[in-house]
PDB file of N, CA and C in Angstrom:
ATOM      1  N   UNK A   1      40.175 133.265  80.079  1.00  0.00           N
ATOM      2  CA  UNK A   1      41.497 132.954  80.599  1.00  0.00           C
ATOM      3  C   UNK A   1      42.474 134.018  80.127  1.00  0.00           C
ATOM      4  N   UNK A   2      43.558 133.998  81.234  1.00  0.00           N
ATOM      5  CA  UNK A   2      44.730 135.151  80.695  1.00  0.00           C
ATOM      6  C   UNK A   2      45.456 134.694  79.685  1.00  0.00           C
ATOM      7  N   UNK A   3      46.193 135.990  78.980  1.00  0.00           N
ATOM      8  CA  UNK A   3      47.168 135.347  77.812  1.00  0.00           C
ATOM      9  C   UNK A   3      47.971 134.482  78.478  1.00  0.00           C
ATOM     10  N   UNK A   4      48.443 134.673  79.488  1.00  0.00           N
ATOM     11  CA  UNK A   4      49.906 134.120  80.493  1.00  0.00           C
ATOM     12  C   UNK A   4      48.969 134.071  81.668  1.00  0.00           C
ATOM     13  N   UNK A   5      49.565 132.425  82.205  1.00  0.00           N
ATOM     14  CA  UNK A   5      48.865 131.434  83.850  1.00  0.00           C
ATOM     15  C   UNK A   5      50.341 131.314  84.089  1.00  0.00           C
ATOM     16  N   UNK A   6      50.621 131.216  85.313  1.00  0.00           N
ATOM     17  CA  UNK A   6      51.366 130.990  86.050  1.00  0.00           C
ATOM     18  C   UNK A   6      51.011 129.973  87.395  1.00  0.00           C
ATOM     19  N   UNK A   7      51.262 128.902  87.506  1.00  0.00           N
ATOM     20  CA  UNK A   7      51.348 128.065  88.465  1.00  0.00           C
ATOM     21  C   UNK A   7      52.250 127.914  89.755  1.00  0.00           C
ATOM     22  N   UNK A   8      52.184 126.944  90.273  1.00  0.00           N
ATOM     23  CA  UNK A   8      53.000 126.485  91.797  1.00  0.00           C
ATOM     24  C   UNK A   8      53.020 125.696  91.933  1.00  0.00           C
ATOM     25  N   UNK A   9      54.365 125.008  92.161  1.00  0.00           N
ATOM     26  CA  UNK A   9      54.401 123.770  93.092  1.00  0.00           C
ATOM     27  C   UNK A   9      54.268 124.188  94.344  1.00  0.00           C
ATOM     28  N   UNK A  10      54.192 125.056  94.904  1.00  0.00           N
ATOM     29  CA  UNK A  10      54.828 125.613  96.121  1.00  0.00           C
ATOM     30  C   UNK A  10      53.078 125.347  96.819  1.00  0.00           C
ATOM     31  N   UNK A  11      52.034 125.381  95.874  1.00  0.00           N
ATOM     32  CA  UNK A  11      50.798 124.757  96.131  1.00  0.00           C
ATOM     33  C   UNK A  11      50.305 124.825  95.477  1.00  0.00           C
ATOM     34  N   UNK A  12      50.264 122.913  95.270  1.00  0.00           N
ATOM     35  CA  UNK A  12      49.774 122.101  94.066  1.00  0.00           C
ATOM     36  C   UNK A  12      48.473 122.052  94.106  1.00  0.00           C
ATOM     37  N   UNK A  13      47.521 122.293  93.449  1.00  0.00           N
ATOM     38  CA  UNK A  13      46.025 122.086  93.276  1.00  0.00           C
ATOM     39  C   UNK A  13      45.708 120.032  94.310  1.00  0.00           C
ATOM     40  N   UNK A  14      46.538 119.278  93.927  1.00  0.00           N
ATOM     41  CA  UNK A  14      46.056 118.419  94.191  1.00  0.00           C
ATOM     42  C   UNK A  14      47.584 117.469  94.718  1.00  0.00           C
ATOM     43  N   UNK A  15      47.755 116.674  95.267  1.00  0.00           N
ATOM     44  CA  UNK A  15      49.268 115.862  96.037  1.00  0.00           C
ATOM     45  C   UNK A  15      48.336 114.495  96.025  1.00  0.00           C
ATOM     46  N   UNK A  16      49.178 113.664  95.442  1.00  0.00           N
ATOM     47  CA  UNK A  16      49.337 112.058  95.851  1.00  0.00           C
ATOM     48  C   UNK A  16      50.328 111.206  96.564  1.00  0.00           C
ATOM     49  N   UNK A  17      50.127 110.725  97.837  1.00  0.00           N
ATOM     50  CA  UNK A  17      51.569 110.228  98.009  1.00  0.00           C
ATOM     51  C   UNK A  17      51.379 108.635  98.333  1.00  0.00           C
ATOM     52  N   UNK A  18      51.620 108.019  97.489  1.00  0.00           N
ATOM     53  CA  UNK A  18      51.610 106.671  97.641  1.00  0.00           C
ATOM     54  C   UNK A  18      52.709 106.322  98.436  1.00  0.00           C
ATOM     55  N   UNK A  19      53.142 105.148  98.589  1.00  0.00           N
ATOM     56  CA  UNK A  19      54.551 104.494  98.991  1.00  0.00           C
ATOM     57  C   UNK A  19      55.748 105.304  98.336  1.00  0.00           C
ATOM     58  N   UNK A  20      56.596 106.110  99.001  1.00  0.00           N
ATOM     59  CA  UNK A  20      57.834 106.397  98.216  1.00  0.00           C
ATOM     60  C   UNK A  20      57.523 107.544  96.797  1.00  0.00           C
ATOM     61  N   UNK A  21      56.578 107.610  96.926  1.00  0.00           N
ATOM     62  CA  UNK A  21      56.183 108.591  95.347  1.00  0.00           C
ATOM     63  C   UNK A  21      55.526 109.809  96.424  1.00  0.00           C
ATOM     64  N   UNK A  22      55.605 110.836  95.612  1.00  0.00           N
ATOM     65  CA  UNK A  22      55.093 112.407  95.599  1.00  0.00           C
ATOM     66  C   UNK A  22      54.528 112.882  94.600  1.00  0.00           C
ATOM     67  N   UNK A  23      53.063 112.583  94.078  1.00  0.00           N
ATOM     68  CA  UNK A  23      52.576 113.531  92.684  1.00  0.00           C
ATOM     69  C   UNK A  23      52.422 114.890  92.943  1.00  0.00           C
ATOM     70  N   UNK A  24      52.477 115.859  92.781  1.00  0.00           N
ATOM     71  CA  UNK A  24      52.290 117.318  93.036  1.00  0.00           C
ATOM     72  C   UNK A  24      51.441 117.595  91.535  1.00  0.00           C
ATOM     73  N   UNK A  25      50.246 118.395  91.417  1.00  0.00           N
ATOM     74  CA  UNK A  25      49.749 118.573  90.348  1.00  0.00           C
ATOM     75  C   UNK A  25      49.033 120.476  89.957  1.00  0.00           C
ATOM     76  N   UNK A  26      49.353 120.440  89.151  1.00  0.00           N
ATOM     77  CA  UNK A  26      48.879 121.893  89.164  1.00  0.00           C
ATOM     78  C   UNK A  26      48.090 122.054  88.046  1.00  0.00           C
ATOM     79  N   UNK A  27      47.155 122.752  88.052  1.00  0.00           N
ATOM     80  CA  UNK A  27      46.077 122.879  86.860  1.00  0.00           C
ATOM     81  C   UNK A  27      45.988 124.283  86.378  1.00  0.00           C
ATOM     82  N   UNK A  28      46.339 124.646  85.225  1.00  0.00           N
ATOM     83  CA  UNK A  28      46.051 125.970  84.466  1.00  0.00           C
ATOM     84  C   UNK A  28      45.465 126.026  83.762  1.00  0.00           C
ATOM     85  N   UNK A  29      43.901 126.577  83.174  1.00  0.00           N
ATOM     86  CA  UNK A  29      43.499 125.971  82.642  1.00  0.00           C
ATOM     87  C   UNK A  29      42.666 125.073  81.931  1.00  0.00           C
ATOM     88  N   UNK A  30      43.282 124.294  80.549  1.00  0.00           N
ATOM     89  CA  UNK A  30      43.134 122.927  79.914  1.00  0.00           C
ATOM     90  C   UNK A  30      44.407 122.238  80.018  1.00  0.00           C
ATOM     91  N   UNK A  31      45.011 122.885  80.912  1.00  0.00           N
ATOM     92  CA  UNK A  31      46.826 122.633  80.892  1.00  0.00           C
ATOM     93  C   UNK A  31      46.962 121.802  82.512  1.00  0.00           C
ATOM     94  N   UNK A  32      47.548 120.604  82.886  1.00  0.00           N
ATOM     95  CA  UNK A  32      47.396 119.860  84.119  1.00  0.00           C
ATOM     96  C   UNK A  32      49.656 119.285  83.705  1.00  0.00           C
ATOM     97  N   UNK A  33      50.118 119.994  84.916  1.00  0.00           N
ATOM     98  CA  UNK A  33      51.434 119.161  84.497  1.00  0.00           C
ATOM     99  C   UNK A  33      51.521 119.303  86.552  1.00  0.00           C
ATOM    100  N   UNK A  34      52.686 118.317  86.259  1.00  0.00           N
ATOM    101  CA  UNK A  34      52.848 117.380  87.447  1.00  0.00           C
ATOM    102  C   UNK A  34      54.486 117.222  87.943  1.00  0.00           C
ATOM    103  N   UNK A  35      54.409 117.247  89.149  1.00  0.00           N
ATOM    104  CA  UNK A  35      55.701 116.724  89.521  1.00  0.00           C
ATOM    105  C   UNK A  35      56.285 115.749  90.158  1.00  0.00           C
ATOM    106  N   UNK A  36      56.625 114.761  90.034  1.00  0.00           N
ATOM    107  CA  UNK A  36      56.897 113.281  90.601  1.00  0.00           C
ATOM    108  C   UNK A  36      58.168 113.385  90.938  1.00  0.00           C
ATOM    109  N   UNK A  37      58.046 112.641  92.302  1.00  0.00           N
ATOM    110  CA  UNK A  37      59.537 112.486  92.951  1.00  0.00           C
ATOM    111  C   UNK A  37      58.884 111.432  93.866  1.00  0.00           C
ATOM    112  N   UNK A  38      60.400 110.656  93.220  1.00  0.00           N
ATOM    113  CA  UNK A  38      60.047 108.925  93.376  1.00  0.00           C
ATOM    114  C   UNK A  38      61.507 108.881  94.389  1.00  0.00           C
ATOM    115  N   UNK A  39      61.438 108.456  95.424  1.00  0.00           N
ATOM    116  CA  UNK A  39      62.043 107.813  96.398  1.00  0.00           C
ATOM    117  C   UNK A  39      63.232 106.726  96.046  1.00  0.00           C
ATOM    118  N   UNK A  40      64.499 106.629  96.865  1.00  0.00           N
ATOM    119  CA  UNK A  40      65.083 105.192  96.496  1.00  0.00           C
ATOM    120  C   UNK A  40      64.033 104.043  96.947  1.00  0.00           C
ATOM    121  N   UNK A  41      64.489 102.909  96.169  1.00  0.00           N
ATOM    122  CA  UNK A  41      63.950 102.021  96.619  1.00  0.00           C
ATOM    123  C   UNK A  41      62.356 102.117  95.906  1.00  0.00           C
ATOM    124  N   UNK A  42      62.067 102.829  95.306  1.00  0.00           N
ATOM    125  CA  UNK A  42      60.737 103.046  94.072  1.00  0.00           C
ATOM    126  C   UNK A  42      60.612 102.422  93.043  1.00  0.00           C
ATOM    127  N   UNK A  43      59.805 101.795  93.602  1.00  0.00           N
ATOM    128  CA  UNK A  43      59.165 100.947  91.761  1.00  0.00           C
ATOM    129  C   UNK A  43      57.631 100.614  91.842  1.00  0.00           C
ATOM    130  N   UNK A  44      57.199 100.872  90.469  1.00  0.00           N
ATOM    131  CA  UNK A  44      56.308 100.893  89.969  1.00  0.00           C
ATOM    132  C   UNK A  44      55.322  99.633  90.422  1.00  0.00           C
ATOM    133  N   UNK A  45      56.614  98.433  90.767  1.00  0.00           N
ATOM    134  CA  UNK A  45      55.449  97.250  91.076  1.00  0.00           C
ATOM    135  C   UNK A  45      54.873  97.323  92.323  1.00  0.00           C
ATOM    136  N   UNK A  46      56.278  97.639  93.392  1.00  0.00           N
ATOM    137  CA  UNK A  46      56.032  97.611  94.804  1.00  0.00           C
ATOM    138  C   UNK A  46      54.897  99.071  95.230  1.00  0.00           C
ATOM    139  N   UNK A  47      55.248 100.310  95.050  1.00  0.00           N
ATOM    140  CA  UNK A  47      54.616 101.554  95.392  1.00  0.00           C
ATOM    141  C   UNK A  47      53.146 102.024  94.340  1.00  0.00           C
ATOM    142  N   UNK A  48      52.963 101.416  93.289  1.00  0.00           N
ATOM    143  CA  UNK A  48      51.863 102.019  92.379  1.00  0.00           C
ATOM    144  C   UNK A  48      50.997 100.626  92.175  1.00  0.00           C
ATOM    145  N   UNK A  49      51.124  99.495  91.838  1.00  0.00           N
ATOM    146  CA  UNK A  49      50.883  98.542  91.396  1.00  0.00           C
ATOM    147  C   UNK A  49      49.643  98.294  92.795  1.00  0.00           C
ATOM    148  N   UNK A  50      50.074  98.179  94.059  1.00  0.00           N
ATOM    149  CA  UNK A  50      49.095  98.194  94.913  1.00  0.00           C
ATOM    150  C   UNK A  50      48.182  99.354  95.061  1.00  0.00           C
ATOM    151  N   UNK A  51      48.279 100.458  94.536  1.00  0.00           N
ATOM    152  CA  UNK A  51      47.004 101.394  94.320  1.00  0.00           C
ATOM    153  C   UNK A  51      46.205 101.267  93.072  1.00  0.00           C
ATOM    154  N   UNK A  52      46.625 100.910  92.339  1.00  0.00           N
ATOM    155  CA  UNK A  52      46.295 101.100  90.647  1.00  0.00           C
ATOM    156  C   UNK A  52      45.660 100.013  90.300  1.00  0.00           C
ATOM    157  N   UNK A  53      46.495  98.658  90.389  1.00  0.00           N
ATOM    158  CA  UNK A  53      46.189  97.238  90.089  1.00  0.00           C
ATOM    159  C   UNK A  53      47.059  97.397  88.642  1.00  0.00           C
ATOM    160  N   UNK A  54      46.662  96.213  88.352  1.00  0.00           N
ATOM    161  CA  UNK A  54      47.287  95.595  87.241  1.00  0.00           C
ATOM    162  C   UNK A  54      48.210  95.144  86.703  1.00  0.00           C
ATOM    163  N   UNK A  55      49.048  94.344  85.809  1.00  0.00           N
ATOM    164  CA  UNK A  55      50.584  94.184  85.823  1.00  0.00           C
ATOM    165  C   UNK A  55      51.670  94.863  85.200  1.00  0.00           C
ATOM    166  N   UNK A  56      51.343  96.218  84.759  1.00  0.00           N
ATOM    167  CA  UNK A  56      52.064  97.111  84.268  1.00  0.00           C
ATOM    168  C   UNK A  56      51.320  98.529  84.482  1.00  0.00           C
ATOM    169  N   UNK A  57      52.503  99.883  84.232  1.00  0.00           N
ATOM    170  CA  UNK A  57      52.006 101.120  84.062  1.00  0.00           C
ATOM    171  C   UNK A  57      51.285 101.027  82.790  1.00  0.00           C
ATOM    172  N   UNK A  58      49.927 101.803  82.942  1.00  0.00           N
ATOM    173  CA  UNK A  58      49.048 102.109  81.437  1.00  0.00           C
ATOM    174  C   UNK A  58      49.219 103.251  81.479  1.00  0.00           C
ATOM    175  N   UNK A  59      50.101 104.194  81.907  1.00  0.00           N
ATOM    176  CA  UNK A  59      49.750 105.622  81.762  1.00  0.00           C
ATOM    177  C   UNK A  59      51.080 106.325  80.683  1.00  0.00           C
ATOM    178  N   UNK A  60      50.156 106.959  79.573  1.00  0.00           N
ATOM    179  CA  UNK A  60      51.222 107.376  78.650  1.00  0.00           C
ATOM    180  C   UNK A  60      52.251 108.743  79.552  1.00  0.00           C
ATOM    181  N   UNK A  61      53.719 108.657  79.355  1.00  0.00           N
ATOM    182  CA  UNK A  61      54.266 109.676  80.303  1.00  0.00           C
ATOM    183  C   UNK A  61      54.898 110.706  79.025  1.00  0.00           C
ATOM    184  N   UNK A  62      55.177 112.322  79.438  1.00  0.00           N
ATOM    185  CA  UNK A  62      55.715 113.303  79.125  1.00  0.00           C
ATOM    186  C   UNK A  62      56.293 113.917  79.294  1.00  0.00           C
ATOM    187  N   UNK A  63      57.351 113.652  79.851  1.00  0.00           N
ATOM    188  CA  UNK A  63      58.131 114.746  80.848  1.00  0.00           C
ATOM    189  C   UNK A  63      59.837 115.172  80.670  1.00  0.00           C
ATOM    190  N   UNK A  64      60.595 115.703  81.563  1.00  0.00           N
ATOM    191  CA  UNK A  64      62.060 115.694  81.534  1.00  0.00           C
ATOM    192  C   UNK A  64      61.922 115.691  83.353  1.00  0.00           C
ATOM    193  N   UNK A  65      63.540 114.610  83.330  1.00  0.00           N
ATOM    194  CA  UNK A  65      64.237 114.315  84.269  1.00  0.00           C
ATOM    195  C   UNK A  65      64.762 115.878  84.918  1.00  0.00           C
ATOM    196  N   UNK A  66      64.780 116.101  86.251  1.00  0.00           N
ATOM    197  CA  UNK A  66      65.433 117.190  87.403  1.00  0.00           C
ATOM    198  C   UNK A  66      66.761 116.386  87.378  1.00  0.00           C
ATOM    199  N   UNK A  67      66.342 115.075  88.295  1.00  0.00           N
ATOM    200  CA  UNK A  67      67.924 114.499  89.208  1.00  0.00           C
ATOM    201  C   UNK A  67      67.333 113.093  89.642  1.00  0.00           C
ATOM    202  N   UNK A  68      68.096 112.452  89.951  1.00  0.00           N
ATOM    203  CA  UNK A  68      67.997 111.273  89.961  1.00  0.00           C
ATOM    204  C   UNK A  68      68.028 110.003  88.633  1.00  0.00           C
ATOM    205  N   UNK A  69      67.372 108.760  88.925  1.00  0.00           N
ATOM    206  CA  UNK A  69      67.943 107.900  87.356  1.00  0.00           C
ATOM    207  C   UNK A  69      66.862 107.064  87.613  1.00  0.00           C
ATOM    208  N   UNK A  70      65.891 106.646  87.020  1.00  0.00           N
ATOM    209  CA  UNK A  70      64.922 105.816  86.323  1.00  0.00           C
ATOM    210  C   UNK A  70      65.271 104.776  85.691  1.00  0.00           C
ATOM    211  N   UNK A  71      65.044 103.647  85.610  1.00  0.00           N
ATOM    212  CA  UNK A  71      65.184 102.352  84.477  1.00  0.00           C
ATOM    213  C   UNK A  71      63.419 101.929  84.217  1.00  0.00           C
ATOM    214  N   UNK A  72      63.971 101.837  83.001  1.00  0.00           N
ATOM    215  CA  UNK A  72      62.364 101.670  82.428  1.00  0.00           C
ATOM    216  C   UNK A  72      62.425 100.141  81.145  1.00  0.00           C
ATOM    217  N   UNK A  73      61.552  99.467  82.141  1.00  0.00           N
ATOM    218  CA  UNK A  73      61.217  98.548  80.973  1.00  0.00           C
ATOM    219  C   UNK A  73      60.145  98.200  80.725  1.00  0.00           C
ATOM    220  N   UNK A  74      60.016  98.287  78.964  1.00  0.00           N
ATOM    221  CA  UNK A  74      58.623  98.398  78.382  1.00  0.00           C
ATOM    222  C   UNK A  74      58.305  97.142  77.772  1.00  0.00           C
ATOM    223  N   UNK A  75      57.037  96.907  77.303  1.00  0.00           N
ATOM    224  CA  UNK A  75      56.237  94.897  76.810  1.00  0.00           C
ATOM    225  C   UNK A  75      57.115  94.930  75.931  1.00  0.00           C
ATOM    226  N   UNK A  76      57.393  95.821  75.003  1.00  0.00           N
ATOM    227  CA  UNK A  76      57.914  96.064  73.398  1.00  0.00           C
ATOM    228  C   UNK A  76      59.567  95.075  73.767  1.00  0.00           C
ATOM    229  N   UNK A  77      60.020  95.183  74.710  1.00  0.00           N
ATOM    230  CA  UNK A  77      61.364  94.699  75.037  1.00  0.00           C
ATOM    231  C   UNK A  77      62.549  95.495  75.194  1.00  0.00           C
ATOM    232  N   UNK A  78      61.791  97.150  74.872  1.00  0.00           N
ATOM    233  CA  UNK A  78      62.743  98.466  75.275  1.00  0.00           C
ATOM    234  C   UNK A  78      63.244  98.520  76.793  1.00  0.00           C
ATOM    235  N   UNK A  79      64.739  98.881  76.629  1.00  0.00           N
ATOM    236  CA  UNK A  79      64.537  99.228  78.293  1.00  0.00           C
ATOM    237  C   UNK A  79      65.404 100.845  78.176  1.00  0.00           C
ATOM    238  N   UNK A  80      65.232 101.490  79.169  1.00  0.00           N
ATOM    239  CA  UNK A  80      65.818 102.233  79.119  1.00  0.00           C
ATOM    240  C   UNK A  80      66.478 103.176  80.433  1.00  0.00           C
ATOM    241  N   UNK A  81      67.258 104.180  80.100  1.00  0.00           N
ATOM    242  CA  UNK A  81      67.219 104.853  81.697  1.00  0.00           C
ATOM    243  C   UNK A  81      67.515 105.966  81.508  1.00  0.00           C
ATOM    244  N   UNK A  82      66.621 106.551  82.400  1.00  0.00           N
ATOM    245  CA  UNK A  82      66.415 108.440  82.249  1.00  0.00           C
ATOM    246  C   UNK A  82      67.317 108.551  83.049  1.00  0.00           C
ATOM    247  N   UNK A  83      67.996 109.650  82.603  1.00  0.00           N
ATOM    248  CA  UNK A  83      69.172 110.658  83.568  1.00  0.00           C
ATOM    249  C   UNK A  83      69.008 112.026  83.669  1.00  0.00           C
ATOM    250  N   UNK A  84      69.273 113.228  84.272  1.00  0.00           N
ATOM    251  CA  UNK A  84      69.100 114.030  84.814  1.00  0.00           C
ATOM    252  C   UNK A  84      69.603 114.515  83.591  1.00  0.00           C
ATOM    253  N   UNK A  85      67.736 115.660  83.141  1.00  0.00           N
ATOM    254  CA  UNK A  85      68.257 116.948  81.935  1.00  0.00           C
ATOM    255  C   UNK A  85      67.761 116.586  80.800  1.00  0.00           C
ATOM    256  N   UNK A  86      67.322 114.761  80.754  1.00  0.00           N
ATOM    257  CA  UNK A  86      66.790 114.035  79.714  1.00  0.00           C
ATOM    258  C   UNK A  86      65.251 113.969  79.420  1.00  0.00           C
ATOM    259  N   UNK A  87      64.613 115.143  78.444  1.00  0.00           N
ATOM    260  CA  UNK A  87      63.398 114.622  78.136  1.00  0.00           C
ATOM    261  C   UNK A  87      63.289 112.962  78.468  1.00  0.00           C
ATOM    262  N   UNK A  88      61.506 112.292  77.996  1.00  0.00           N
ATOM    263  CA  UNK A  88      61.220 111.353  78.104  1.00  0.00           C
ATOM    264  C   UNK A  88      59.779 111.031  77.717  1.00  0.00           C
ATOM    265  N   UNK A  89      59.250 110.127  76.318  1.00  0.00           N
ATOM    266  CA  UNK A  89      58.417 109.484  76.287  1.00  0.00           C
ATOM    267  C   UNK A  89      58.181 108.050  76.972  1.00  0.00           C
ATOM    268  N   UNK A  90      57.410 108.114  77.568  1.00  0.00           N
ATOM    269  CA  UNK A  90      57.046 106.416  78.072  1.00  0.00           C
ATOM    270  C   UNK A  90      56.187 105.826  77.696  1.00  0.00           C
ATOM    271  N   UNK A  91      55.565 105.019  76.846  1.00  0.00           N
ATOM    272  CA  UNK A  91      54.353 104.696  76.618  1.00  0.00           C
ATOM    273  C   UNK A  91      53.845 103.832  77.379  1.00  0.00           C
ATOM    274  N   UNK A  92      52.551 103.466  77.526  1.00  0.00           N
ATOM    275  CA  UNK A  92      51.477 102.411  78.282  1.00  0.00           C
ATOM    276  C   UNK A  92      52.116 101.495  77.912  1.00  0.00           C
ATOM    277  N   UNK A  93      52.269 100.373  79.175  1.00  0.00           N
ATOM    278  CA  UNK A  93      52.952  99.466  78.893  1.00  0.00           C
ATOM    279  C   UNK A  93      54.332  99.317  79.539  1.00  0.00           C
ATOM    280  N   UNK A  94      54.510  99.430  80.812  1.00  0.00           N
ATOM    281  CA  UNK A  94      55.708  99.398  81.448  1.00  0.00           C
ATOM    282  C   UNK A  94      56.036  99.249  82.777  1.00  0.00           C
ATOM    283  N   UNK A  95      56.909  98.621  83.361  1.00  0.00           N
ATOM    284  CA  UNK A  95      57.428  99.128  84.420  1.00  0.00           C
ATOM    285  C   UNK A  95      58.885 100.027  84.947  1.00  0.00           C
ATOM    286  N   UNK A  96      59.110  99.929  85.988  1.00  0.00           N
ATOM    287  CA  UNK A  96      59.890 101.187  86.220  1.00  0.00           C
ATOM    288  C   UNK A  96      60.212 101.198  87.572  1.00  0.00           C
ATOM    289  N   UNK A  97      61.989 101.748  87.870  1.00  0.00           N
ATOM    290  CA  UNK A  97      62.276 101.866  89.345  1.00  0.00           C
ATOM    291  C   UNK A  97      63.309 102.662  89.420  1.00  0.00           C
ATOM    292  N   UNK A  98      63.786 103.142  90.400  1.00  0.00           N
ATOM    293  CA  UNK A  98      64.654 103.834  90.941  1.00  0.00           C
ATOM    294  C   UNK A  98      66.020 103.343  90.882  1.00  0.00           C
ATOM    295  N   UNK A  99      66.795 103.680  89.854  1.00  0.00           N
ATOM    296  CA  UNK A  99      68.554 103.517  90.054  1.00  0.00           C
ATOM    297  C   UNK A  99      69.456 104.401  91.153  1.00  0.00           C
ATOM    298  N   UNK A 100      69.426 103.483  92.252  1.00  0.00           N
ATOM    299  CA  UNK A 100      71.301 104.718  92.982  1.00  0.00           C
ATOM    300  C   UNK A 100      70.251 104.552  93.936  1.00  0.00           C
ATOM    301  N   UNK A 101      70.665 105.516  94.703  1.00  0.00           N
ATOM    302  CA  UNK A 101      70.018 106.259  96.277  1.00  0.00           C
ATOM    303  C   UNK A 101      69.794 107.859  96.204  1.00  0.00           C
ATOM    304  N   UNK A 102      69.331 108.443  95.309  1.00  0.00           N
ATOM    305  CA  UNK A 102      69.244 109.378  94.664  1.00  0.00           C
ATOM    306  C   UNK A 102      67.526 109.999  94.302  1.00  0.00           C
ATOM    307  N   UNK A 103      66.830 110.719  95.168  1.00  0.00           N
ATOM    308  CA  UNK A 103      65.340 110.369  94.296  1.00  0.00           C
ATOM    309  C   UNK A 103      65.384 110.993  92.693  1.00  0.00           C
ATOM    310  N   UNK A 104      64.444 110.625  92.581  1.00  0.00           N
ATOM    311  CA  UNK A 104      64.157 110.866  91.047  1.00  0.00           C
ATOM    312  C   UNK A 104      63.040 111.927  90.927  1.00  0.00           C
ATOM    313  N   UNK A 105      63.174 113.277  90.235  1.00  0.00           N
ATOM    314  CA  UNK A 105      62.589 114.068  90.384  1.00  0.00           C
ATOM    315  C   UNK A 105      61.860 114.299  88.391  1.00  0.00           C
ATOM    316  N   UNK A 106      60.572 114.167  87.979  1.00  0.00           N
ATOM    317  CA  UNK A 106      60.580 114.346  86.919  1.00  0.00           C
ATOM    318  C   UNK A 106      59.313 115.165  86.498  1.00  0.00           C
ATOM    319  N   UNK A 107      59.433 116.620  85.932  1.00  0.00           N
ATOM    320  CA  UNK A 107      57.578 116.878  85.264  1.00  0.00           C
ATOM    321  C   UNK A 107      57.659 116.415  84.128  1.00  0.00           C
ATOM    322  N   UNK A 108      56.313 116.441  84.715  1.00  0.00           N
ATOM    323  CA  UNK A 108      55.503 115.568  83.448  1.00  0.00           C
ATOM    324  C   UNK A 108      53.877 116.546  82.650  1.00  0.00           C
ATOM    325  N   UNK A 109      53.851 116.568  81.590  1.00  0.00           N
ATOM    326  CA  UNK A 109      53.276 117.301  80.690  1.00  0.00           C
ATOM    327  C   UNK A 109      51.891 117.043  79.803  1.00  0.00           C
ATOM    328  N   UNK A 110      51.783 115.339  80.195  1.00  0.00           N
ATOM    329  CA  UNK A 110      50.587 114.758  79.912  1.00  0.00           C
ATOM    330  C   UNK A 110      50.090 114.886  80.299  1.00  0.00           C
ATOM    331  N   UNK A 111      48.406 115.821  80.262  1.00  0.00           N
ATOM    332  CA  UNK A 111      47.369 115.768  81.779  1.00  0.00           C
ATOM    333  C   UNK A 111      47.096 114.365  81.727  1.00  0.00           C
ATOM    334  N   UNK A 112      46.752 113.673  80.779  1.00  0.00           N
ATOM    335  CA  UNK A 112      45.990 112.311  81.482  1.00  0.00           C
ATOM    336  C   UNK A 112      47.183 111.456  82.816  1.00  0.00           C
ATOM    337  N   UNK A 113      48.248 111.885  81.915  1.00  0.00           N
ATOM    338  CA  UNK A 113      49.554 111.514  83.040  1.00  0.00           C
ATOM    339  C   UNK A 113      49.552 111.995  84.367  1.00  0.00           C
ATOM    340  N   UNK A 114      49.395 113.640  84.628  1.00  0.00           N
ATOM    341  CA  UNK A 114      49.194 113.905  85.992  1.00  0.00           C
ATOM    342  C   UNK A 114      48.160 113.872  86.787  1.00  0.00           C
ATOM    343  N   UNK A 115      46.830 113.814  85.555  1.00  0.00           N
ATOM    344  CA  UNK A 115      45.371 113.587  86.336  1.00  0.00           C
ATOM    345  C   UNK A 115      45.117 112.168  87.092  1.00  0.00           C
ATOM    346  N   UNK A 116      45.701 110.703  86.346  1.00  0.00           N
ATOM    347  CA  UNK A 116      45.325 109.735  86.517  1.00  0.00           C
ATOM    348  C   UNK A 116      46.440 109.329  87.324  1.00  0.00           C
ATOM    349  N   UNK A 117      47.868 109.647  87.731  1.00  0.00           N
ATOM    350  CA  UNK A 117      48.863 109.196  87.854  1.00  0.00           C
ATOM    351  C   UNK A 117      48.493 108.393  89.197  1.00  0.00           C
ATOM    352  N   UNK A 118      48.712 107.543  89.986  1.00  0.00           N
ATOM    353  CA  UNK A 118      48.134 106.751  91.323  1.00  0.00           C
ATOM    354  C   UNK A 118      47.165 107.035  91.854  1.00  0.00           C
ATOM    355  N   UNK A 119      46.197 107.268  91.132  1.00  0.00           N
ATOM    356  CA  UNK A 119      44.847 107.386  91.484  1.00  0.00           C
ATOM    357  C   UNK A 119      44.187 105.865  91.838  1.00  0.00           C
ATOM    358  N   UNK A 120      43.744 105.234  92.595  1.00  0.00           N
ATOM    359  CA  UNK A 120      43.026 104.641  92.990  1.00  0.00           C
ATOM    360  C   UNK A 120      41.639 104.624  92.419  1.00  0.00           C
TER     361      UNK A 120
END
């Protein structure tokens, strides 16, 4: 491998598009980061929950916010809300939706995060 990889969104190794979501994924690498852009009207129960199953996100997240606003609530009883410019840990264990009419644009830095992200 080179000292320096350079990637693309411009063409992502791999695209998921569930309901309202866009994964874009790019692989360099041992290196897998991702770009999600979540739709108004996006949430985790309605758009992921029917591909994935189960009653919460299990996927640990890594990323920083582009634009748009996230609310996140986790089992622990955290809630929170990403804003544009704002790193972000999420841990397994959550759900999550779209604040405003605004999409939500966020990479993310976890491969297991961009490998597994609405995978079926």
């Amino acid at each position: 491998m080179a000292g320096v990889t350079v990637g693309g969104f411009d063409s992502p190794d791999a695209t998921r598009a569930p309901d309202k979501t866009k994964a874009e994924i790019v692989r360099m690498g041992d290196t897998t980061v991702a770009r999600f852009t979540l739709q108004p009207g996006w949430s985790w129960e309605s758009c992921i929950k029917p591909v994935v199953g189960g009653e919460r996100c299990q996927i640990h997240h890594v990323g920083v916010a582009q634009s748009g606003r996230m609310h996140v609530d986790h089992d622990d009883g955290t809630t929170q809300e990403i804003a544009p410019g704002q790193p972000y840990v999420i841990e397994p264990g959550h759900n999550a939706w779209i604040v405003g009419d605004e999409a939500f644009v966020g990479y993310e830095f976890d491969r297991s995060a961009a490998e597994e992200y609405a995978r079926s």
